[in-house]
C-alpha atoms as a PDB file:
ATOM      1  CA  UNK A   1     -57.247 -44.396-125.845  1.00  0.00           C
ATOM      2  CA  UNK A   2     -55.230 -47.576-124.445  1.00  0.00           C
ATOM      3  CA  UNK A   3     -57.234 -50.688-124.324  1.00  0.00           C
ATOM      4  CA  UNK A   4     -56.378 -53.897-122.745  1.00  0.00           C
ATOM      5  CA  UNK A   5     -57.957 -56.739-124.319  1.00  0.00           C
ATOM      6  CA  UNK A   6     -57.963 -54.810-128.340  1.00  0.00           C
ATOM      7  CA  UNK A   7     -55.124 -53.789-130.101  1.00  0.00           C
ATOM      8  CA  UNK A   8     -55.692 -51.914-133.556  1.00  0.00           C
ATOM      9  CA  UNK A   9     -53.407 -49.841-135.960  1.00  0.00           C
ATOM     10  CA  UNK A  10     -54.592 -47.431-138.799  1.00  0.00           C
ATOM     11  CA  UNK A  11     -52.743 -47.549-141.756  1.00  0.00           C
ATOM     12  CA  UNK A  12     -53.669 -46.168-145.079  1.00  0.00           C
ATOM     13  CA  UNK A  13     -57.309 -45.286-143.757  1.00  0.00           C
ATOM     14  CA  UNK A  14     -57.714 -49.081-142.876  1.00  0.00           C
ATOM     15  CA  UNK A  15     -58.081 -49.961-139.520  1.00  0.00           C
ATOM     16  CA  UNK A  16     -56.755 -53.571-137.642  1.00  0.00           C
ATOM     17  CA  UNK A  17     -58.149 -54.072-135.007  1.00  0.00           C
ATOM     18  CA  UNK A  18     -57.855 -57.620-133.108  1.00  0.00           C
ATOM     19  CA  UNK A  19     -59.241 -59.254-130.031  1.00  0.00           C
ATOM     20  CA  UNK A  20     -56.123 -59.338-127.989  1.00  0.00           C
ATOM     21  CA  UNK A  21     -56.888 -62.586-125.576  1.00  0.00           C
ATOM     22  CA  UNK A  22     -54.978 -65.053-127.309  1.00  0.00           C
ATOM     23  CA  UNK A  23     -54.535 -67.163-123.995  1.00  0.00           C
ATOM     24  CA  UNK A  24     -57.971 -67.053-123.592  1.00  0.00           C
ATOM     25  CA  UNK A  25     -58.859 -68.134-127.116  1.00  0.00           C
ATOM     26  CA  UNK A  26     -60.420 -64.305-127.102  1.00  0.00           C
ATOM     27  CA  UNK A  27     -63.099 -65.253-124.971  1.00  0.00           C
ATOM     28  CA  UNK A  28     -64.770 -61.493-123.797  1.00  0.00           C
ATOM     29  CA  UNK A  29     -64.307 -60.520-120.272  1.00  0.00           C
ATOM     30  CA  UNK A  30     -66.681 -57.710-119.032  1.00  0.00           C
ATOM     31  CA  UNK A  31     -63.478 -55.504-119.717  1.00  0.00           C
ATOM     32  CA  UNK A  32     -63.045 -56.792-123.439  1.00  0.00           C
ATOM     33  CA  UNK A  33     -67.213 -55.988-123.763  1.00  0.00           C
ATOM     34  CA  UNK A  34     -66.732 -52.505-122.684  1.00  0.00           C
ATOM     35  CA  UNK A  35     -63.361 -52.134-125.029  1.00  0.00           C
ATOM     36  CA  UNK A  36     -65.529 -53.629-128.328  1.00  0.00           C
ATOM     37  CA  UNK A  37     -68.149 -51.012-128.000  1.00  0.00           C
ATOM     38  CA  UNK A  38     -65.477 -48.599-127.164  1.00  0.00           C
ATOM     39  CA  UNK A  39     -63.614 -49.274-130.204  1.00  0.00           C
ATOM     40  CA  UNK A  40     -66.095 -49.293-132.582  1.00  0.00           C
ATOM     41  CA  UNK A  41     -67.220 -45.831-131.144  1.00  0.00           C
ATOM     42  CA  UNK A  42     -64.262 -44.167-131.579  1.00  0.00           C
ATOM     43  CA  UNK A  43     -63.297 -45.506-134.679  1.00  0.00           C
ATOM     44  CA  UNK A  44     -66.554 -44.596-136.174  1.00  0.00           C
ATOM     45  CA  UNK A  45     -65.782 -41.019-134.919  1.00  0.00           C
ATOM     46  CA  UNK A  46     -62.228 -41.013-136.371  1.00  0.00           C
ATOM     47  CA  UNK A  47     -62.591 -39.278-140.285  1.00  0.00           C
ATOM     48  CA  UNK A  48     -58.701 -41.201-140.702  1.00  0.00           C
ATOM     49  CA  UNK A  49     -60.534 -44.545-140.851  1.00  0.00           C
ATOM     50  CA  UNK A  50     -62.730 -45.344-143.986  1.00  0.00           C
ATOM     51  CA  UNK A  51     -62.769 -49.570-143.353  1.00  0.00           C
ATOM     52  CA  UNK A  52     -61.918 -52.025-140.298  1.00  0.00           C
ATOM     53  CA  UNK A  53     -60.624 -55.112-140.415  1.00  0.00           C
ATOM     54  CA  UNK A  54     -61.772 -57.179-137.590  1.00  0.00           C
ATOM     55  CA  UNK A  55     -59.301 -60.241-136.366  1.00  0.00           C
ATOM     56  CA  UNK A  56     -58.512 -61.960-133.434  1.00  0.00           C
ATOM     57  CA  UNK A  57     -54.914 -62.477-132.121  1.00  0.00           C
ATOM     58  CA  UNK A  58     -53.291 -66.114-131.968  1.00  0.00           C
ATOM     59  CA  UNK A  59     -55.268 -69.519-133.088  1.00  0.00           C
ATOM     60  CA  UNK A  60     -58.809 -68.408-132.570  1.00  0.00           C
ATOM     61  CA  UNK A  61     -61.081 -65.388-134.076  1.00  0.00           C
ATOM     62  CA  UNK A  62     -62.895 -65.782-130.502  1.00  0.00           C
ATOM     63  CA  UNK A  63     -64.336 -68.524-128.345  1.00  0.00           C
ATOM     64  CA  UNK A  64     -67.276 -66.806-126.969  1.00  0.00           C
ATOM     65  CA  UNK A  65     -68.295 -65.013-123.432  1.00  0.00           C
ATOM     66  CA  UNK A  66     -65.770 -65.602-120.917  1.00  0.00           C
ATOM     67  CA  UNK A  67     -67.086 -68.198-118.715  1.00  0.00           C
ATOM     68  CA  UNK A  68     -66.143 -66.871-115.395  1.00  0.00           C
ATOM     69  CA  UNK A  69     -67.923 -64.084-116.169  1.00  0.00           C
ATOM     70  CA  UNK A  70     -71.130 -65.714-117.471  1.00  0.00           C
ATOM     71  CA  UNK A  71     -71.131 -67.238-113.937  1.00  0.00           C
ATOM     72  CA  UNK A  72     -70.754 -63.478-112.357  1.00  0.00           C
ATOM     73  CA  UNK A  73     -73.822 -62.735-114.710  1.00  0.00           C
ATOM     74  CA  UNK A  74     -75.985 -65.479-113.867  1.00  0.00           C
ATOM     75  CA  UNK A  75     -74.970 -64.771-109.705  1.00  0.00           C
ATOM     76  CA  UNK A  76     -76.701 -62.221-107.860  1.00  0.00           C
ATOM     77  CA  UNK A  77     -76.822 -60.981-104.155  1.00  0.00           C
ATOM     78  CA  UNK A  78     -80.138 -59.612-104.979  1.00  0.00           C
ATOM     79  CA  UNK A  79     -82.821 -61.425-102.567  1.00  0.00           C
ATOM     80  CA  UNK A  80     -85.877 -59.825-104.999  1.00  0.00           C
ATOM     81  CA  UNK A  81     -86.757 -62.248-107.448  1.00  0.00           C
ATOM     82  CA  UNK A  82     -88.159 -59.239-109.870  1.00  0.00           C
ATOM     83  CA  UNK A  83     -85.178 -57.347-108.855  1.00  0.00           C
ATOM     84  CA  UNK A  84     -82.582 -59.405-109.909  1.00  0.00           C
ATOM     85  CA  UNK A  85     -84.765 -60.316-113.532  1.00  0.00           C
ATOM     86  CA  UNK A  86     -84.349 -56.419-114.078  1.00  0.00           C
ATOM     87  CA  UNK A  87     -80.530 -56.401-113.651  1.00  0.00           C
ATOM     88  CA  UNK A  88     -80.022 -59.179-115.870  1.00  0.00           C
ATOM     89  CA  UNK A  89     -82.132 -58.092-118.466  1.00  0.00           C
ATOM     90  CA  UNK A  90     -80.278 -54.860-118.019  1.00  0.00           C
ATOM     91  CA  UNK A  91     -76.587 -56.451-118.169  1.00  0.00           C
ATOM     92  CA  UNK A  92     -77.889 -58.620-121.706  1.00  0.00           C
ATOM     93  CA  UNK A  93     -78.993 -54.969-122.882  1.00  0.00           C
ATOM     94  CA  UNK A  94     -75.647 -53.519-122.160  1.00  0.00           C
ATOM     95  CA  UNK A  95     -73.775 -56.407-124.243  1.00  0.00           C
ATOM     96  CA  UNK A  96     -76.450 -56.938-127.212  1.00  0.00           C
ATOM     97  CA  UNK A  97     -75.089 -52.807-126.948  1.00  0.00           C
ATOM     98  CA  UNK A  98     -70.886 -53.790-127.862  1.00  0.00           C
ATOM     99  CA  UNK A  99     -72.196 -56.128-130.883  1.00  0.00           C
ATOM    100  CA  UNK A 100     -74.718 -53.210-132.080  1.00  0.00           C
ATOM    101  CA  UNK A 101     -71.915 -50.940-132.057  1.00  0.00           C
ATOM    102  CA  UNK A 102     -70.079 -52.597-135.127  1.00  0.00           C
ATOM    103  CA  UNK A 103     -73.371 -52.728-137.144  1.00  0.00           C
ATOM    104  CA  UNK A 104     -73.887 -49.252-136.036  1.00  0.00           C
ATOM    105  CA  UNK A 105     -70.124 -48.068-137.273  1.00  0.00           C
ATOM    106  CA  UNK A 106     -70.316 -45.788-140.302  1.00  0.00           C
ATOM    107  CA  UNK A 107     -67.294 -47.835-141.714  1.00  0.00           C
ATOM    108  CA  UNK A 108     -67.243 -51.301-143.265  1.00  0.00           C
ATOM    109  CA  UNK A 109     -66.207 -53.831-140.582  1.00  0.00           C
ATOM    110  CA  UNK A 110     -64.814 -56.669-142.446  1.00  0.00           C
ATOM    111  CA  UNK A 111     -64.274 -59.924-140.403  1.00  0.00           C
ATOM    112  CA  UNK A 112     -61.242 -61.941-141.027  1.00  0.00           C
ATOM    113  CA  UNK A 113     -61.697 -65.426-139.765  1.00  0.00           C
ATOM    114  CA  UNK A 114     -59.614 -68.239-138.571  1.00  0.00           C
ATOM    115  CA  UNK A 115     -59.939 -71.098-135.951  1.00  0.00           C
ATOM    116  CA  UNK A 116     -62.847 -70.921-133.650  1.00  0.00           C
ATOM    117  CA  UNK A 117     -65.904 -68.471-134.094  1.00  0.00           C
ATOM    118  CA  UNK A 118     -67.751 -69.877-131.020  1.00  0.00           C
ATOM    119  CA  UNK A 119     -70.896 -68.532-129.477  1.00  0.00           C
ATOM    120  CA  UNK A 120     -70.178 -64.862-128.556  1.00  0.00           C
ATOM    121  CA  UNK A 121     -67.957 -64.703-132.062  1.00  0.00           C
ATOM    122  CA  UNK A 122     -70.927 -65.717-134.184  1.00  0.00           C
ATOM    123  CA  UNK A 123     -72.603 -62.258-132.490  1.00  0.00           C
ATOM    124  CA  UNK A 124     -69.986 -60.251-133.288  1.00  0.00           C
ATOM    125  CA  UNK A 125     -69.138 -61.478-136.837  1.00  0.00           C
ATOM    126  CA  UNK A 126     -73.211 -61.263-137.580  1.00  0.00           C
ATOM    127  CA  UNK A 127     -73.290 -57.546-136.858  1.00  0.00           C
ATOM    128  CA  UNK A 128     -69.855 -57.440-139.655  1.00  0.00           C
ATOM    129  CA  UNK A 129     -70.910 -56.122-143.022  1.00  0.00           C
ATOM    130  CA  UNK A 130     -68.123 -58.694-144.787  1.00  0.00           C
ATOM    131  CA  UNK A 131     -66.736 -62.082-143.556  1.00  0.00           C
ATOM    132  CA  UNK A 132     -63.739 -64.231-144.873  1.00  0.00           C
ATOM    133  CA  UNK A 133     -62.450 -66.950-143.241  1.00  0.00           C
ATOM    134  CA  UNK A 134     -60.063 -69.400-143.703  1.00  0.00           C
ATOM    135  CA  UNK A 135     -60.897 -73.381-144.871  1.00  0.00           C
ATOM    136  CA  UNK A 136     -60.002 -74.850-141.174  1.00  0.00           C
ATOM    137  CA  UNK A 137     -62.292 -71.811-139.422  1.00  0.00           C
ATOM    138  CA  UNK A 138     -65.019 -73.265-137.843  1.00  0.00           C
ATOM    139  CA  UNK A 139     -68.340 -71.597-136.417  1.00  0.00           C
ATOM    140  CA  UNK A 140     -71.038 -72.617-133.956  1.00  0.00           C
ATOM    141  CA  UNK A 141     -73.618 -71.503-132.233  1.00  0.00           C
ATOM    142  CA  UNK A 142     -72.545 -72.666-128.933  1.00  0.00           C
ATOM    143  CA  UNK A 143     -75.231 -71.845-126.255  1.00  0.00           C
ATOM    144  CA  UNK A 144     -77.615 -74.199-126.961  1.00  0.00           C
ATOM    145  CA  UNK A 145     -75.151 -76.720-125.479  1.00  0.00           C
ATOM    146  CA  UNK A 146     -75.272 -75.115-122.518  1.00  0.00           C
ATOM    147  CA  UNK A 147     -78.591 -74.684-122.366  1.00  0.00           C
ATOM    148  CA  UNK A 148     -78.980 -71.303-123.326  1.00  0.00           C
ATOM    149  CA  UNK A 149     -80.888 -69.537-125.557  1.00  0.00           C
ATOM    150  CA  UNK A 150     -78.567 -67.067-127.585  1.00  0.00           C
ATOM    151  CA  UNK A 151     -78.946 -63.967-126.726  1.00  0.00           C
ATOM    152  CA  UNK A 152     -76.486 -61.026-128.123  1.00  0.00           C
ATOM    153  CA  UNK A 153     -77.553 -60.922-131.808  1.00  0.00           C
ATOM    154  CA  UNK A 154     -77.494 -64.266-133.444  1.00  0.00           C
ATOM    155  CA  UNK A 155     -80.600 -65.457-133.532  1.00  0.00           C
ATOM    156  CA  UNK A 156     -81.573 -61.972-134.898  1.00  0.00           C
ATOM    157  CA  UNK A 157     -79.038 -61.219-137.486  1.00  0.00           C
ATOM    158  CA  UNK A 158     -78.119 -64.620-138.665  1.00  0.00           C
ATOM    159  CA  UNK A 159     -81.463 -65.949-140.540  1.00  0.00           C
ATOM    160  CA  UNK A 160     -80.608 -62.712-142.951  1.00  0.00           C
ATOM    161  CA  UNK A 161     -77.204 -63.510-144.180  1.00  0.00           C
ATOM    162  CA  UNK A 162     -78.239 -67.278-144.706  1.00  0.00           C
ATOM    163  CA  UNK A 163     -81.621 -69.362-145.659  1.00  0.00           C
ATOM    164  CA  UNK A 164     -83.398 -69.853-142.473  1.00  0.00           C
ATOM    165  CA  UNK A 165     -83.331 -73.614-142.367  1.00  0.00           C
ATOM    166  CA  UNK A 166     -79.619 -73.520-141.988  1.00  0.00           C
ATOM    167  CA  UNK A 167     -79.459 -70.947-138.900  1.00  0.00           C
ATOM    168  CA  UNK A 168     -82.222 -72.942-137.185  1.00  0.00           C
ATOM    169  CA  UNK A 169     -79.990 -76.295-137.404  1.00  0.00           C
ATOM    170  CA  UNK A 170     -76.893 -73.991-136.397  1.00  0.00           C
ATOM    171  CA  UNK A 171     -79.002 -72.236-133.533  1.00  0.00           C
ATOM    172  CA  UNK A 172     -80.841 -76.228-132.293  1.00  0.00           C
ATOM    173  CA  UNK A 173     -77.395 -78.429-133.070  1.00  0.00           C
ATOM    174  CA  UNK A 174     -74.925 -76.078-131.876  1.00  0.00           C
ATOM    175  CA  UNK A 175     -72.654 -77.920-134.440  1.00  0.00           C
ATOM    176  CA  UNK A 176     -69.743 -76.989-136.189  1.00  0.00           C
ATOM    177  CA  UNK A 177     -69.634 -75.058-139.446  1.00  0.00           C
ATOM    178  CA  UNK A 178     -65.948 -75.121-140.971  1.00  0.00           C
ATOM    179  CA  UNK A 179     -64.795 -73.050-144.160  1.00  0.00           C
ATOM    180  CA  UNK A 180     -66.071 -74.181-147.140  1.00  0.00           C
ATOM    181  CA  UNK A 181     -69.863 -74.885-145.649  1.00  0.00           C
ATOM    182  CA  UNK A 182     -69.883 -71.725-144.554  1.00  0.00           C
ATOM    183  CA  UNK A 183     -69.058 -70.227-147.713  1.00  0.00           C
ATOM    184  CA  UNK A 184     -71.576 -72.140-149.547  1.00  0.00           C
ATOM    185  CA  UNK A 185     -74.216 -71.422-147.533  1.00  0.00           C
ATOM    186  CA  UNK A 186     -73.249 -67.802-147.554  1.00  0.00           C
ATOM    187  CA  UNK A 187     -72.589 -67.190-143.691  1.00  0.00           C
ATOM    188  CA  UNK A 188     -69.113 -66.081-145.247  1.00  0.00           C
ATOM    189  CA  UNK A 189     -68.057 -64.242-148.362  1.00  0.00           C
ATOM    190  CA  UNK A 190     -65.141 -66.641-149.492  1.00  0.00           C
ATOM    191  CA  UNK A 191     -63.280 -69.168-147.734  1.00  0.00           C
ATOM    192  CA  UNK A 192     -59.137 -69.564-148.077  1.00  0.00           C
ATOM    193  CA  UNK A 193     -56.549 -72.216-148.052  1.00  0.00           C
ATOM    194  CA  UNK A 194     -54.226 -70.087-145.360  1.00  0.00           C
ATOM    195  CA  UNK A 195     -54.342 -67.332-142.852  1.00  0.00           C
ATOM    196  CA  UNK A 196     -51.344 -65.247-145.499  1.00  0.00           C
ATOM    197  CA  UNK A 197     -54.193 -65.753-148.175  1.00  0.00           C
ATOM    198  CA  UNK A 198     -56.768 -64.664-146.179  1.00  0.00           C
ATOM    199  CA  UNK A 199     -55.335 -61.734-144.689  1.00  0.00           C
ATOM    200  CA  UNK A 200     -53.770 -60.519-148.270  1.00  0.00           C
ATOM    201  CA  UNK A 201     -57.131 -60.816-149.706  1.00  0.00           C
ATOM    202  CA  UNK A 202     -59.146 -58.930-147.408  1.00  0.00           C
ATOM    203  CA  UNK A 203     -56.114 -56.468-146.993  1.00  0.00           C
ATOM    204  CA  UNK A 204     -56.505 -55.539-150.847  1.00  0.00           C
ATOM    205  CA  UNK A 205     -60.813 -55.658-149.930  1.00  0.00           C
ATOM    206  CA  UNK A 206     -60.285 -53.077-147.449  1.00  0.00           C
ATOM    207  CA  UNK A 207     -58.175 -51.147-149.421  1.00  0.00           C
ATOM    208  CA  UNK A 208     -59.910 -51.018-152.878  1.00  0.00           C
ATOM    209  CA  UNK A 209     -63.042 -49.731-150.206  1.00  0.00           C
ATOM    210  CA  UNK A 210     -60.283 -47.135-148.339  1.00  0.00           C
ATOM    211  CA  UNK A 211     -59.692 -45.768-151.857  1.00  0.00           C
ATOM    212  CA  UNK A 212     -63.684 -44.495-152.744  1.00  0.00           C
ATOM    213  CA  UNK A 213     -65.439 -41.900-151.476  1.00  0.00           C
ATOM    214  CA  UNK A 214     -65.684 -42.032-147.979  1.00  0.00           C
ATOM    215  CA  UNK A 215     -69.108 -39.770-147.887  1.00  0.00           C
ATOM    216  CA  UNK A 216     -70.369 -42.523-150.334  1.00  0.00           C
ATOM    217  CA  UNK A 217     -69.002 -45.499-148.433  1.00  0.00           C
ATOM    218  CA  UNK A 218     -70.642 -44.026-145.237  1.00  0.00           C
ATOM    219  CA  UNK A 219     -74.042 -43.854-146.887  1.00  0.00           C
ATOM    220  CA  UNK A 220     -73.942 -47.016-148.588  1.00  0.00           C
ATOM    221  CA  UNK A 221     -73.858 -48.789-145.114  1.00  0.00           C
ATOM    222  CA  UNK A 222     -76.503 -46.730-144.114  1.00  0.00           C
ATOM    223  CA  UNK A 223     -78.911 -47.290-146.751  1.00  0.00           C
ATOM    224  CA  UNK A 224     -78.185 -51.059-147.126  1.00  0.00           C
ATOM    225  CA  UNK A 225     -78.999 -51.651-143.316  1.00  0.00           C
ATOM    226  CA  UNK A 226     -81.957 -49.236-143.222  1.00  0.00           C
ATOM    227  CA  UNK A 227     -83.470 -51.299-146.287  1.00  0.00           C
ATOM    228  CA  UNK A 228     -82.730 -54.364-144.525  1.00  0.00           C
ATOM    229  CA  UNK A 229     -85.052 -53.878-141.735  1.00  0.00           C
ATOM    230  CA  UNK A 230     -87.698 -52.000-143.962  1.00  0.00           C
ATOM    231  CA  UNK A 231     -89.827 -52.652-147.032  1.00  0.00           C
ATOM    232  CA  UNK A 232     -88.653 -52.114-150.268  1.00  0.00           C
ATOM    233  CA  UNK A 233     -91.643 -49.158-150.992  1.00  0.00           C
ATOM    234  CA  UNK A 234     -90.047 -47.604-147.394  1.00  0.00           C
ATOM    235  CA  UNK A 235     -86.774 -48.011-148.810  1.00  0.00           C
ATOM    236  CA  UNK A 236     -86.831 -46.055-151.741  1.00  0.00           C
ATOM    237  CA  UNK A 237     -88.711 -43.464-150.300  1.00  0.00           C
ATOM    238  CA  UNK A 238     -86.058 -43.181-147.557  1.00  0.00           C
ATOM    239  CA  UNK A 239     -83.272 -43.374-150.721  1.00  0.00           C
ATOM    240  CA  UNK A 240     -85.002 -40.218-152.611  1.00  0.00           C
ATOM    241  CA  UNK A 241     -84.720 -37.846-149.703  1.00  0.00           C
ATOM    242  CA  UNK A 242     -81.079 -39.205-148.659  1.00  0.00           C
ATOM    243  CA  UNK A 243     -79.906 -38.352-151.780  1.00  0.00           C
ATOM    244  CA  UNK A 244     -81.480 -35.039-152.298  1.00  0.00           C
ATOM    245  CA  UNK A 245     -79.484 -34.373-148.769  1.00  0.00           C
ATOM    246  CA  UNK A 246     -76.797 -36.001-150.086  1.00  0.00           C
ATOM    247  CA  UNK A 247     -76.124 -36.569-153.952  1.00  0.00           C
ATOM    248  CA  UNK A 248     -74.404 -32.839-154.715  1.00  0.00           C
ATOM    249  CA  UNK A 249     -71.285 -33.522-152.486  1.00  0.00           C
ATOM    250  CA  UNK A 250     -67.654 -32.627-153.172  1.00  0.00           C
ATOM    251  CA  UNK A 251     -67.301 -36.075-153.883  1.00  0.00           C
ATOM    252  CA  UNK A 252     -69.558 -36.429-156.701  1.00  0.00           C
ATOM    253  CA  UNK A 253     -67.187 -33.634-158.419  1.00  0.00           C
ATOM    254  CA  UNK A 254     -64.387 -35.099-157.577  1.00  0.00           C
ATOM    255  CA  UNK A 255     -65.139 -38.348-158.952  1.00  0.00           C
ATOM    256  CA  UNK A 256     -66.088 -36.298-162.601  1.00  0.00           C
ATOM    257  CA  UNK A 257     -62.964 -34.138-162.306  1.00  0.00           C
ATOM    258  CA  UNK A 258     -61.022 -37.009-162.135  1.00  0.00           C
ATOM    259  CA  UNK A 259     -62.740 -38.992-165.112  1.00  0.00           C
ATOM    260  CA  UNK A 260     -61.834 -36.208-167.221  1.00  0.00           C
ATOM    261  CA  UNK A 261     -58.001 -35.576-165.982  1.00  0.00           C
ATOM    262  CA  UNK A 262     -57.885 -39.384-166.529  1.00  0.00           C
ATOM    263  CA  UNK A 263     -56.478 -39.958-162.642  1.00  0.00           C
ATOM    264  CA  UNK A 264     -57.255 -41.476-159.422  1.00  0.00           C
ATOM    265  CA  UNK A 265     -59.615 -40.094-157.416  1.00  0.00           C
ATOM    266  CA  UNK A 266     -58.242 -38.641-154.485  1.00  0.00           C
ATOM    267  CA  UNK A 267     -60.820 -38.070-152.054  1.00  0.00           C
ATOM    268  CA  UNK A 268     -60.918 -35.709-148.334  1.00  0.00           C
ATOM    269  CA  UNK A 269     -61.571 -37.760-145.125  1.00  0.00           C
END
């Protein structure tokens, strides 16, 4: 499938995919919405990909919602006050929907940071299962500045990747978090001094991922966001029947046939 505002590759069972706006900072149009759910869909469908690498293209990782069309949003014809509540509601549904779709991927999505991670970006790197950035990246949580309430994930997602005082100052400042902050306060994996470090760090990430077993890798995401959300007595109830669905795979013998022939594993897609 073509897209117009996403451009990805597959090499080596890693995809690259990037937000393709770079005269736009990657701000999301209501086209580049549709493409990131897209995307993510297919890619999760596609047995050649085992990891993602999420960029964006030029300066910026992404600058948030396109502002014309946060204006078409907010504007209806509609002369029913109810009416027009119910399409709105509907229209924040469809693009909390693109940002679910990356948490909802099979594959790791790592995020690969640099410049601005503004509003809408802050989302999308939320629903990420990895994030590295580099020292100048910045992120904030933009919409409180213009007197919104954020709506497509943040406010969700981010008080469990970091401690809950510092996404509430994010979320009521709406100020900037560069690199090495974010790092320490664990919104981000690992911070670097340049985008070649960056990228040839989470390029060898990806790939030591690409190289296990992708039936494993699959599950693994599973599990960790099904405990997230649940307790840890649900959770391990939920692990025992997973794995007597899912332990005795061709994998598993692989990964013993392998030990014993003193080689790589080499794994099916």
């Amino acid at each position: 499938m073509a897209y117009e505002t996403i451009s990805f590759t597959i090499e080596n069972n890693i995809a690259l995919v990037k937000l393709n706006r770079p005269e736009k900072a990657n701000a999301l149009n209501a086209v580049a919405w549709k493409e990131l759910k897209s995307i993510f869909e297919e890619l999760d469908e596609n047995a050649e990909v085992r990891v993602i690498v999420l960029s964006g293209a030029g300066k910026h990782f992404c600058s948030g919602i396109d502002i014309s069309m946060l204006a078409e949003v907010t504007r209806s014809e509609e002369t029913c006050d109810t009416r027009k509540r119910e399409k709105l509601r509907k229209k924040i549904l469809e693009l909390q929907a693109s940002v679910t779709a990356i948490e909802q991927c099979s594959k790791p999505v790592i995020a690969a940071i640099k410049g601005g991670c503004i509003g809408a970006g802050v989302d999308i790197i939320c629903a990420c299962d990895m994030r590295y950035a580099t020292q100048d990246a910045f992120f904030t949580v933009k919409e409180i500045d213009m007197g919104m309430v954020a709506d497509l994930g943040t406010l969700q997602r981010l008080p469990k990747l970091i401690p809950d005082g510092f996404a509430r100052e994010m979320a009521f400042t709406g100020r900037e978090v560069f690199g090495a902050e974010a790092e320490r306060i664990g919104l981000i994996n690992k911070c670097y001094e340049t985008v070649d470090n960056l990228f040839n760090s989470v390029t060898e990430i990806a790939a030591s991922i690409a190289s296990k077993s992708p039936v494993s890798i699959r599950g693994t995401k599973h599990i960790l966001n099904h405990s997230r959300d649940h307790s840890v007595a649900d959770g391990l109830q939920y692990m025992a029947t997973w794995n007597a669905a899912m332990l005795l795979s061709e994998d598993l013998n692989e990964s013993f046939k392998s030990k014993s022939e003193k080689r790589l594993s080499d794994f099916r897609n």
